[in-house]
Protein backbone atom coordinates (compact mmCIF):
# COMPACT_ATOMS: atom_id res chain seq x y z
CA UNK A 1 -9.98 -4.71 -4.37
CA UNK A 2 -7.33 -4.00 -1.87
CA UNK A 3 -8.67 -3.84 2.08
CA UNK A 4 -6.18 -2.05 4.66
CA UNK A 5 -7.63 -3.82 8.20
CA UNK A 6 -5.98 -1.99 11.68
CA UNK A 7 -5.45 -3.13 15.19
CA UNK A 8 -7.04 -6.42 16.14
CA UNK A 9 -8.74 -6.62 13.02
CA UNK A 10 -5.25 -7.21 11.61
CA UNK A 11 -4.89 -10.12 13.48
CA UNK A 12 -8.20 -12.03 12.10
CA UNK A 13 -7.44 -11.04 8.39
CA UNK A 14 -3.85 -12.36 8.57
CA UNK A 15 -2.41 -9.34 7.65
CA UNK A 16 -2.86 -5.33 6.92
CA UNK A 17 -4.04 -5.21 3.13
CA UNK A 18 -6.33 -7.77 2.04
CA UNK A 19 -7.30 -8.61 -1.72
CA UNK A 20 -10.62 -9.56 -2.15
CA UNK A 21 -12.09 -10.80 -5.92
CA UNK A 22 -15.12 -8.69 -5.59
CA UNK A 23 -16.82 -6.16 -8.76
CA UNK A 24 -15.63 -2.73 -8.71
CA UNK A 25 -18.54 -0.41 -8.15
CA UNK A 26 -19.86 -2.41 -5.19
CA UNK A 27 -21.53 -1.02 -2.25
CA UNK A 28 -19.37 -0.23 0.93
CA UNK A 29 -22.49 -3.02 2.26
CA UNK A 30 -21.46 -5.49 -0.18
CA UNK A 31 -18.06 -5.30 0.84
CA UNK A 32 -18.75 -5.48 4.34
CA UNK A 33 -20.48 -8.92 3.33
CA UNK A 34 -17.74 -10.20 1.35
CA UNK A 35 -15.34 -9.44 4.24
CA UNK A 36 -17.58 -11.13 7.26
CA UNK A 37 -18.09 -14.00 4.35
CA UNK A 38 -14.08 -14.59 4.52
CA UNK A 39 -13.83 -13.76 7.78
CA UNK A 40 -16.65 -15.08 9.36
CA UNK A 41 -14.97 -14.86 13.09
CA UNK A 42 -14.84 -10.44 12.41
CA UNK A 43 -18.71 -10.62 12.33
CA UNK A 44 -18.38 -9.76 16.29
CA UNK A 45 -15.99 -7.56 15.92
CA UNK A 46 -17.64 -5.12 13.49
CA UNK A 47 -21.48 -5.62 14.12
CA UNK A 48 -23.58 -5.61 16.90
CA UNK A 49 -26.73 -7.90 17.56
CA UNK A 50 -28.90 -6.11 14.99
CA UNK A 51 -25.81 -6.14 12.16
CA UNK A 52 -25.27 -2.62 12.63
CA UNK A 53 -21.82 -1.77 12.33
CA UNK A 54 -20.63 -0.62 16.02
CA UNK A 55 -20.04 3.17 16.36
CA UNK A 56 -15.98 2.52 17.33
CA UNK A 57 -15.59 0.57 14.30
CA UNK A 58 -14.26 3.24 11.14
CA UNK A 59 -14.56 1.52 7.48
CA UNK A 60 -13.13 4.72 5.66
CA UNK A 61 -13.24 4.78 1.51
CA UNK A 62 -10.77 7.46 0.56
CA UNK A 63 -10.46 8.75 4.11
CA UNK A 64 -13.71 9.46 4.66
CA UNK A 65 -15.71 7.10 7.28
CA UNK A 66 -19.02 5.55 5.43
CA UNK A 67 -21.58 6.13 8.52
CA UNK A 68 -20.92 9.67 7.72
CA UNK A 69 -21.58 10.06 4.01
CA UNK A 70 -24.57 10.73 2.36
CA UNK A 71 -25.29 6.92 1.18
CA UNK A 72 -23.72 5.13 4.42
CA UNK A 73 -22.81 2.35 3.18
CA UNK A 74 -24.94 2.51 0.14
CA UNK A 75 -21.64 4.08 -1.17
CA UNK A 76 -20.52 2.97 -4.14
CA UNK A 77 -16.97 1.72 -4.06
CA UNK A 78 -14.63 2.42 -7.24
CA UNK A 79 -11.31 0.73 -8.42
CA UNK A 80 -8.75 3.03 -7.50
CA UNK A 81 -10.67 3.75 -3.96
CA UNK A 82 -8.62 3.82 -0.46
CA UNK A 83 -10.75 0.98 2.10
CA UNK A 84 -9.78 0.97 5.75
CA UNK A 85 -11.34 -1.02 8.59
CA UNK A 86 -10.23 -0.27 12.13
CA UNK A 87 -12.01 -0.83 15.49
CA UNK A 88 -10.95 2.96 17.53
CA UNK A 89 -8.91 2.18 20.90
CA UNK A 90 -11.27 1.35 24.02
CA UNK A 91 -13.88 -0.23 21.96
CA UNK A 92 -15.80 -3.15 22.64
């Protein structure tokens, strides 16, 4: 599964788009794991003291951001699905 990272994030992941071997049909959560589990270092950088993802970090799935949808990040993640990861500007 193919992970687009922005900004700073960028700089962590080595790169914009990221393959990761992970099951298709995986929880936005899951994925969030497998990506902190590579990249143990953007832990700080996308969750806060109680693992909560901050509220100027966007992980989008087809455009949409997950801490909107219905499931959060319950959301079920398909093959052909869109990730993005970016902190928005002035966050910290």
């Amino acid at each position: 599964m193919k992970v687009n990272f922005f900004a700073t994030l960028r700089d962590i992941a080595g790169g914009k788009t990221v393959e990761f071997d992970v099951d298709h049909g995986i929880t936005a959560k899951e994925l969030l794991d497998a990506i902190i589990a590579r990249f143990p270092s953007m832990k700080k950088e996308l969750l806060n003291q109680d693992g909560r993802m901050y509220g100027h970090v966007h992980f989008f799935i087809n455009g949409r951001d997950v801490q909107f949808m219905d499931d959060e990040f319950q959301t079920t993640i398909m093959a052909d699905d869109t990730v993005n990861i970016f902190p928005a500007v002035g966050g910290g």
